[in-house]
Structure formats: C-alpha cells, structure tokens
PDB file of N, CA and C in Angstrom:
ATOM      1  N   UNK A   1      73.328   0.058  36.467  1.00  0.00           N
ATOM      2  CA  UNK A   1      72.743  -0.235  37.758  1.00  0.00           C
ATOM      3  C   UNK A   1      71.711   0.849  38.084  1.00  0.00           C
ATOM      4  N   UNK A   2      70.902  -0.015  38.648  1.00  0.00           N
ATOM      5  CA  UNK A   2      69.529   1.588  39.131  1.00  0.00           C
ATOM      6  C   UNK A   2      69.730   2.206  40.096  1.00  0.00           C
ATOM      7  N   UNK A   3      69.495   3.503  40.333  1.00  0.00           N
ATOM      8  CA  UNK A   3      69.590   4.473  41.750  1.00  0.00           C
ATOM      9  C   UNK A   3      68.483   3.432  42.475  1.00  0.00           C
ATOM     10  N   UNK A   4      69.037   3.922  44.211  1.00  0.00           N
ATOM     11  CA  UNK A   4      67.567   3.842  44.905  1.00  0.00           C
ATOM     12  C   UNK A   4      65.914   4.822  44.187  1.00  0.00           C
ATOM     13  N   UNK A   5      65.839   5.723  43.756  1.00  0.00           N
ATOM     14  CA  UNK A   5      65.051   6.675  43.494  1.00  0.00           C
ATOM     15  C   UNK A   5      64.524   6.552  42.351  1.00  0.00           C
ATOM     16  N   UNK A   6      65.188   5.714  41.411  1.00  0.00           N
ATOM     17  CA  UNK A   6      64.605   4.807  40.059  1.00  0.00           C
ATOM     18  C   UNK A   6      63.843   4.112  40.521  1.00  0.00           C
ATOM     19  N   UNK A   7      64.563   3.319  41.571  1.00  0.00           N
ATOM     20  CA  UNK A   7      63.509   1.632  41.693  1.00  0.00           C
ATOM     21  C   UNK A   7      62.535   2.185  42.662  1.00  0.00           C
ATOM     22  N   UNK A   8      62.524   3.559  43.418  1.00  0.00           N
ATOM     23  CA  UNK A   8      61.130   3.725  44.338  1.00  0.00           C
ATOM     24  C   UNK A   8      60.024   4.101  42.789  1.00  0.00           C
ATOM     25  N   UNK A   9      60.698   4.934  42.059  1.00  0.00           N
ATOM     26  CA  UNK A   9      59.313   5.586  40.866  1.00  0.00           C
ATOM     27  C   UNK A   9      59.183   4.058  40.313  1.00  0.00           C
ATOM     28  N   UNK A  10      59.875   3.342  39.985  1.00  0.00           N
ATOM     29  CA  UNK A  10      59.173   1.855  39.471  1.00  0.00           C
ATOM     30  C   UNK A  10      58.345   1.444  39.899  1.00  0.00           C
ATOM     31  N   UNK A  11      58.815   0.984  40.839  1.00  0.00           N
ATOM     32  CA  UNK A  11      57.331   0.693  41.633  1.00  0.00           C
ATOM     33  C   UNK A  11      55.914   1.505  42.065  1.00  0.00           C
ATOM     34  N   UNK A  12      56.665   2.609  42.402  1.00  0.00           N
ATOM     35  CA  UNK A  12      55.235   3.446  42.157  1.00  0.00           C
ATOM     36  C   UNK A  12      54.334   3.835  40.654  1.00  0.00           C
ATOM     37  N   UNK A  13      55.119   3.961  39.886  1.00  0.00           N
ATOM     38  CA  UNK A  13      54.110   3.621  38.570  1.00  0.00           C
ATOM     39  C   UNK A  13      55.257   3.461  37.865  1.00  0.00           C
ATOM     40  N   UNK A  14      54.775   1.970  37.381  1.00  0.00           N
ATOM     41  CA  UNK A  14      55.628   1.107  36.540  1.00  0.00           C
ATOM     42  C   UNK A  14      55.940   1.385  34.902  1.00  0.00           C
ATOM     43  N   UNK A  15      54.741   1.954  34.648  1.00  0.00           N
ATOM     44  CA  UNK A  15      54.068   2.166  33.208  1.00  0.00           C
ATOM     45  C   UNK A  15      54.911   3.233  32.743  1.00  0.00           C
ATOM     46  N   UNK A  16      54.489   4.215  33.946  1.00  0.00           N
ATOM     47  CA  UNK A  16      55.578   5.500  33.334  1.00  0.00           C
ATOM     48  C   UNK A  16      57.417   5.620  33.653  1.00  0.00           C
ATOM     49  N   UNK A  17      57.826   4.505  34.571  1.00  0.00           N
ATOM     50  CA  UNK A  17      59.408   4.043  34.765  1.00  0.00           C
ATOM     51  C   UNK A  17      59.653   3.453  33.268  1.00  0.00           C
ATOM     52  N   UNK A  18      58.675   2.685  32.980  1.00  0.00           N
ATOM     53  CA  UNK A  18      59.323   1.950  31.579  1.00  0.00           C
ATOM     54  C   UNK A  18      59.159   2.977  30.333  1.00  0.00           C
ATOM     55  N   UNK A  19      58.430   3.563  30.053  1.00  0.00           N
ATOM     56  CA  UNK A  19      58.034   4.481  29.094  1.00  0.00           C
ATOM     57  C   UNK A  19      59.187   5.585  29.332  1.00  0.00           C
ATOM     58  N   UNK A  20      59.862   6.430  29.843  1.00  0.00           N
ATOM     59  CA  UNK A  20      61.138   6.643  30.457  1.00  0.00           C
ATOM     60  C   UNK A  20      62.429   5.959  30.048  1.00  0.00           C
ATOM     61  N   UNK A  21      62.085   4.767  30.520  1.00  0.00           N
ATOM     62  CA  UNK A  21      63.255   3.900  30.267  1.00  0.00           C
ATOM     63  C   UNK A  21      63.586   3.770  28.355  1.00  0.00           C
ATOM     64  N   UNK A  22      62.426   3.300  28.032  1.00  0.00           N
ATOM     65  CA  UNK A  22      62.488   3.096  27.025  1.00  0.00           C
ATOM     66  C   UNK A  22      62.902   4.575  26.033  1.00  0.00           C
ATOM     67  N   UNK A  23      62.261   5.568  26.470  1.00  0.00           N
ATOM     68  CA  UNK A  23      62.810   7.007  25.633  1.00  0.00           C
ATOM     69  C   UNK A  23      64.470   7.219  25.622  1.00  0.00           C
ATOM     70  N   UNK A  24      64.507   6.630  26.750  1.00  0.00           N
ATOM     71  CA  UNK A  24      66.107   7.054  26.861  1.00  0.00           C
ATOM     72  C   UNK A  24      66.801   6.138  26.486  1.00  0.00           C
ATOM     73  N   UNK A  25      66.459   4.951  26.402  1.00  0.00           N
ATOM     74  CA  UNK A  25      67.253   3.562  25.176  1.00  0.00           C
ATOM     75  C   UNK A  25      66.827   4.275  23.572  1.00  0.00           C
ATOM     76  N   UNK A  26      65.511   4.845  23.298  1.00  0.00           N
ATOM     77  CA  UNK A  26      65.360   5.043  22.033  1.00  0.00           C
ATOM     78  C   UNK A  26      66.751   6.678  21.841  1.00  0.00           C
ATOM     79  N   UNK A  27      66.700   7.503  22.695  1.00  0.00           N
ATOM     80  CA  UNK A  27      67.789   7.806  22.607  1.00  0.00           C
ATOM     81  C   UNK A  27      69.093   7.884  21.819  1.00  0.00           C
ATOM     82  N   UNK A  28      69.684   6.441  23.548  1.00  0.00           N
ATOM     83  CA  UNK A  28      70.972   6.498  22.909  1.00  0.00           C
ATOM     84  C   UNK A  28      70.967   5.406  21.427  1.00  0.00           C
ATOM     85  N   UNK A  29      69.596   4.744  21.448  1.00  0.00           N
ATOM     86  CA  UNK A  29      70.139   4.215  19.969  1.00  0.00           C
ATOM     87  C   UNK A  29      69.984   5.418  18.774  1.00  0.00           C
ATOM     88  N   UNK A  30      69.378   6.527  18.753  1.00  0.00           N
ATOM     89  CA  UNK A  30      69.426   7.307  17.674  1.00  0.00           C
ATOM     90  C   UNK A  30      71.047   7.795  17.322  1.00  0.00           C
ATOM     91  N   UNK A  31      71.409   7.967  18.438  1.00  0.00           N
ATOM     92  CA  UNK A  31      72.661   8.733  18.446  1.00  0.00           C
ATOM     93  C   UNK A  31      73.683   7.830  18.197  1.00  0.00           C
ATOM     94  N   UNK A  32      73.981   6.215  18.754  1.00  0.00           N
ATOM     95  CA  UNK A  32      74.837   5.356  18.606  1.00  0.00           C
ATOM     96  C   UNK A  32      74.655   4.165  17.070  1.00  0.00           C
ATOM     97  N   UNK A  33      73.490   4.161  16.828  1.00  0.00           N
ATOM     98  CA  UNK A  33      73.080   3.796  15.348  1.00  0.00           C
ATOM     99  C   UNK A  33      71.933   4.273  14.484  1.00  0.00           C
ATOM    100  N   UNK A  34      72.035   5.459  13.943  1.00  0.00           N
ATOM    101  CA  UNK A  34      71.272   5.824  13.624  1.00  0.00           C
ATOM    102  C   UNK A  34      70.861   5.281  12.326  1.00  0.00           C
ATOM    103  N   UNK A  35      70.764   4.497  11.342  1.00  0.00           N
ATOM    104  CA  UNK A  35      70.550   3.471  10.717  1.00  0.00           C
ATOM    105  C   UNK A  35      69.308   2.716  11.172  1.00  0.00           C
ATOM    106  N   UNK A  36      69.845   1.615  12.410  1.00  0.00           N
ATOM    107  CA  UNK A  36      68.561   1.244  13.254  1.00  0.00           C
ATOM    108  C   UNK A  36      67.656   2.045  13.549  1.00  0.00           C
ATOM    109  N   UNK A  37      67.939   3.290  14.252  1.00  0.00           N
ATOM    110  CA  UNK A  37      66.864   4.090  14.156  1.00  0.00           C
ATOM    111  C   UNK A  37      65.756   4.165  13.666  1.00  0.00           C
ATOM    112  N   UNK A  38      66.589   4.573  12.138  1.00  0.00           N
ATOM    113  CA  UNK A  38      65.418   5.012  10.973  1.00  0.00           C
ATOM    114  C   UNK A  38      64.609   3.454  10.573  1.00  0.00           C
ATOM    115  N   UNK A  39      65.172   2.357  10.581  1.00  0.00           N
ATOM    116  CA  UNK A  39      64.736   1.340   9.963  1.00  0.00           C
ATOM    117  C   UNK A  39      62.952   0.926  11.248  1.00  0.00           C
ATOM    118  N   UNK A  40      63.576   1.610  12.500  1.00  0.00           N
ATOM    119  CA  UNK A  40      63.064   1.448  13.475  1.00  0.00           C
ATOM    120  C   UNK A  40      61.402   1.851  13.389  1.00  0.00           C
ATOM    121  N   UNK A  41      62.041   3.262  12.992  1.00  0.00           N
ATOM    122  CA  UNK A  41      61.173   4.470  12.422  1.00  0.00           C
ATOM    123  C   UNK A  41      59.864   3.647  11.017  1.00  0.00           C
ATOM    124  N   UNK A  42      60.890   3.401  10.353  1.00  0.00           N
ATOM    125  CA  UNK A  42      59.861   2.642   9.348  1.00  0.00           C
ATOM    126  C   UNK A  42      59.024   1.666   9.647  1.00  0.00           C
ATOM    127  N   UNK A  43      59.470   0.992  10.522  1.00  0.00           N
ATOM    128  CA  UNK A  43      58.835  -0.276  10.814  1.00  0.00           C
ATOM    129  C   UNK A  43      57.103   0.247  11.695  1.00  0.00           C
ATOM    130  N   UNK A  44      57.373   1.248  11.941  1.00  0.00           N
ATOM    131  CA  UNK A  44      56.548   1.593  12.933  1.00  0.00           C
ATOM    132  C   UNK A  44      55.808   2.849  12.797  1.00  0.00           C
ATOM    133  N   UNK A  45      55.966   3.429  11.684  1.00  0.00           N
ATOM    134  CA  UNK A  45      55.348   4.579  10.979  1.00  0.00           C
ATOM    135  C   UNK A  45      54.079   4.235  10.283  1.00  0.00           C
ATOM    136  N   UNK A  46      53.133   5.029  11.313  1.00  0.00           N
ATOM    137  CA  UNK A  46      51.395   4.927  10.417  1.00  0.00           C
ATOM    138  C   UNK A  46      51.025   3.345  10.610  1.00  0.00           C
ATOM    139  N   UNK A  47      51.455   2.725  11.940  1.00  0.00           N
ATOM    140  CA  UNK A  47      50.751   1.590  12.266  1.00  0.00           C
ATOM    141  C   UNK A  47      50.017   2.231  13.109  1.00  0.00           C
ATOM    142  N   UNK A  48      49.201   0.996  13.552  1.00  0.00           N
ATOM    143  CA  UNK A  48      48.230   1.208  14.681  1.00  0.00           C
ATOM    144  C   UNK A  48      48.491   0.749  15.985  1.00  0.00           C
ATOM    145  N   UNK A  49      47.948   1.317  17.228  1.00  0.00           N
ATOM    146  CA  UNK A  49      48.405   0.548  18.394  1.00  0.00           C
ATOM    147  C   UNK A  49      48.566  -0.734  18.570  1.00  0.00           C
ATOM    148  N   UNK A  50      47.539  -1.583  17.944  1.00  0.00           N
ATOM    149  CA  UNK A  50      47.682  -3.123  17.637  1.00  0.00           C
ATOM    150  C   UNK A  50      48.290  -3.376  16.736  1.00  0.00           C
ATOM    151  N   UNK A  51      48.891  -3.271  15.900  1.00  0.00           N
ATOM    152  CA  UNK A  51      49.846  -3.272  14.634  1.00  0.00           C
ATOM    153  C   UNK A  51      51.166  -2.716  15.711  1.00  0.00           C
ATOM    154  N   UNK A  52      51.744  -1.940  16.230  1.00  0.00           N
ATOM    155  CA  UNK A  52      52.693  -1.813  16.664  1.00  0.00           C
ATOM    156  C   UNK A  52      53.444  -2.674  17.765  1.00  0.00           C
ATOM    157  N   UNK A  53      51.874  -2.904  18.689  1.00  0.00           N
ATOM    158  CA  UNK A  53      52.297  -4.421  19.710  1.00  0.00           C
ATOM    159  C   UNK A  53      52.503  -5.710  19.097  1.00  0.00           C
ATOM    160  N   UNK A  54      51.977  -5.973  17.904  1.00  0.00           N
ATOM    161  CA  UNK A  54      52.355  -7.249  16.823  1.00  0.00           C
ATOM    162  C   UNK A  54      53.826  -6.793  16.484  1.00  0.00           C
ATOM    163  N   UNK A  55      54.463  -5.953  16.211  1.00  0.00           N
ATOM    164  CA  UNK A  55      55.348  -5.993  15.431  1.00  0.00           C
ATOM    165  C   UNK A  55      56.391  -6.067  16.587  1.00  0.00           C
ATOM    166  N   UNK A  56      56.512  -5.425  17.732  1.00  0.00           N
ATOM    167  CA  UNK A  56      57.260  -5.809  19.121  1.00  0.00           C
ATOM    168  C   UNK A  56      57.270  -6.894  19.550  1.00  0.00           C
ATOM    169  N   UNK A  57      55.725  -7.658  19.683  1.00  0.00           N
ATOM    170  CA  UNK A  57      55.961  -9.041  19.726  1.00  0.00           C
ATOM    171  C   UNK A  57      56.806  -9.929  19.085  1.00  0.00           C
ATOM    172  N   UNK A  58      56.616  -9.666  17.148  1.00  0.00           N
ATOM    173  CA  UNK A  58      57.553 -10.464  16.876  1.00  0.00           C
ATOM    174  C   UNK A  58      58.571 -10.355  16.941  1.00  0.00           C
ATOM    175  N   UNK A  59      59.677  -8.974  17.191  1.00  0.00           N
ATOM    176  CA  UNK A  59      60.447  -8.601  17.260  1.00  0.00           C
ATOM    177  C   UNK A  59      61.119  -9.447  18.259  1.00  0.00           C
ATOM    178  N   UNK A  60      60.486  -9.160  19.374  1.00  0.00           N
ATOM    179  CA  UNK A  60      61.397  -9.918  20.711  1.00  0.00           C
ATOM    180  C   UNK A  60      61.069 -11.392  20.642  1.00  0.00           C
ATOM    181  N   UNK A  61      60.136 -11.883  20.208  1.00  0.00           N
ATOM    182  CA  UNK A  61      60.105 -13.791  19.576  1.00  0.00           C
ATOM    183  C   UNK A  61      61.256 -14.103  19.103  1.00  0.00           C
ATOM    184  N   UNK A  62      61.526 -13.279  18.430  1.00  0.00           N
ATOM    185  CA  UNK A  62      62.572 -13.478  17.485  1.00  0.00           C
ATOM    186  C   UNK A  62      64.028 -13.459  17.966  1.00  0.00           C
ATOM    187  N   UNK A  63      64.006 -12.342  19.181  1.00  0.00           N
ATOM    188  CA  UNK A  63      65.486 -12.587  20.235  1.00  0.00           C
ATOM    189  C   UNK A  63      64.945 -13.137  21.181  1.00  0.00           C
ATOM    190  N   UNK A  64      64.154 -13.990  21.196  1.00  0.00           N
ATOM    191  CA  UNK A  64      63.933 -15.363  22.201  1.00  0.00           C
ATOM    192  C   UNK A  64      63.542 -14.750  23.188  1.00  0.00           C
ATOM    193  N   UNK A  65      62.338 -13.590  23.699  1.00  0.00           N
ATOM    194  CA  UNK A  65      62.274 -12.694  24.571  1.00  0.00           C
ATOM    195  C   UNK A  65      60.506 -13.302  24.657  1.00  0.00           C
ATOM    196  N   UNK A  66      60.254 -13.644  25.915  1.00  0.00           N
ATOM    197  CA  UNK A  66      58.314 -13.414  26.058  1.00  0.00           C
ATOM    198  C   UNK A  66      58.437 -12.515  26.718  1.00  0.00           C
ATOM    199  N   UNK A  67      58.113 -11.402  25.830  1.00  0.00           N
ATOM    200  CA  UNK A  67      57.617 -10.219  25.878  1.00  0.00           C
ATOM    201  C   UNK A  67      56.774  -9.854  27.206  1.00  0.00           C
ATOM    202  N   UNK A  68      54.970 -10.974  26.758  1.00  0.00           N
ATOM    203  CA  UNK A  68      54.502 -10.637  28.050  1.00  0.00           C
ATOM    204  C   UNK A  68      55.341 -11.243  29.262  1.00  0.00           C
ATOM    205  N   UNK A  69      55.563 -12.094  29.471  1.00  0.00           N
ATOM    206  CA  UNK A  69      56.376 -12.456  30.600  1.00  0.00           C
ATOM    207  C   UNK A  69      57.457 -11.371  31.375  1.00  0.00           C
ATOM    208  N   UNK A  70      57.577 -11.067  30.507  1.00  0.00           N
ATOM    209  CA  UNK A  70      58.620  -9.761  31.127  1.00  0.00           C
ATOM    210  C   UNK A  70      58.135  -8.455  31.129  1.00  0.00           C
ATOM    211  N   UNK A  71      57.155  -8.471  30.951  1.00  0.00           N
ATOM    212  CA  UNK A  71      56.298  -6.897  31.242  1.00  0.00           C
ATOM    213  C   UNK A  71      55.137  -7.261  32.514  1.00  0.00           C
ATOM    214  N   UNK A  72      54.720  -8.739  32.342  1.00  0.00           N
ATOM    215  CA  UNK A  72      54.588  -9.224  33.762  1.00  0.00           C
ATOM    216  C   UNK A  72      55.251  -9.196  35.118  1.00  0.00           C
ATOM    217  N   UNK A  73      56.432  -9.082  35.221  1.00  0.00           N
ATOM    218  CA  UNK A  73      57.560  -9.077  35.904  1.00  0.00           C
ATOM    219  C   UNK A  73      56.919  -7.581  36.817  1.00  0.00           C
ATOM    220  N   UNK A  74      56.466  -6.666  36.080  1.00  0.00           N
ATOM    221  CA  UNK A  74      56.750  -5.464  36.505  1.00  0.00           C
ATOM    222  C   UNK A  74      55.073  -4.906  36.808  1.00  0.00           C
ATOM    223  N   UNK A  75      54.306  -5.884  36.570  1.00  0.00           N
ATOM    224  CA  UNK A  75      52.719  -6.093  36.433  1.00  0.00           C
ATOM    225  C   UNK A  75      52.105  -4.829  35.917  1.00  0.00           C
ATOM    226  N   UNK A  76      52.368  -5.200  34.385  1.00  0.00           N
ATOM    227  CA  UNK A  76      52.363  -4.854  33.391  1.00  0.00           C
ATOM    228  C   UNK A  76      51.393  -5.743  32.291  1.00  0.00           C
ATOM    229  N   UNK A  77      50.380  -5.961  32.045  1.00  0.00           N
ATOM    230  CA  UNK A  77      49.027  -6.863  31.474  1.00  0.00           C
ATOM    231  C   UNK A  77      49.382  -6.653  29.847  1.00  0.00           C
ATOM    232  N   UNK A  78      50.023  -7.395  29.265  1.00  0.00           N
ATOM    233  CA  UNK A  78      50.021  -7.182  27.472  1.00  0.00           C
ATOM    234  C   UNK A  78      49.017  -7.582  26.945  1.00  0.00           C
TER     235      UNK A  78
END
C-alpha cells in the first residue's frame, strides 16, 4: 500500500516516483532471484535506448500488459 507522501511525489513528478519504484523492485528482485536478475542483466546489456523499450515492450505483451496504457495512467507518453 502507498504512504500519503508517495502518492503526493507521484504526482508531483511521476517520471522520477516510477524510476524509484522501479529501482527498488529491481532490488528486491536481485536479492530474491538472482538468476532473473542476471538473465535480466543480459537481456539488456549494450542495447540502446530504443532497443531496450522494444525489449520491455515485448516483455509485458507477453504478460498481457499495454505497457503504454499503463504508463499513460500516470501521463507518462511511450
């Protein structure tokens, strides 16, 4: 569940709540599977910024996720 004081910095800049968010999911997955991690790591080593948003895209296609749609949510432009 989010604090009040999460969801005020969300909204005040969204970009850097999720970038946050996301460090601290990349985190606890290092520590809880570190396996995924590394495979994580590979997948995404010495791409390019557009090469890395392709590979997220398909990633979440793939768990039935529109990506932009949900980074829309938070008006967030993919």
């Amino acid at each position: 569940m989010i604090n009040p004081f999460q969801a005020m910095q969300a909204f005040n800049n969204p970009s850097q709540f999720l970038g946050q968010q996301l460090q601290n999911r990349m985190n606890q997955m290092k520590q809880q599977n570190p396996q995924a991690f590394q495979k994580m790591q590979e997948m995404t080593s010495g791409k390019s910024e557009s090469e890395m948003k392709q590979t997220c895209m398909n990633l979440a296609q793939q768990q039935g996720i529109d990506l932009k749609s949900f980074a829309s949510k938070f008006g967030i432009n993919i």
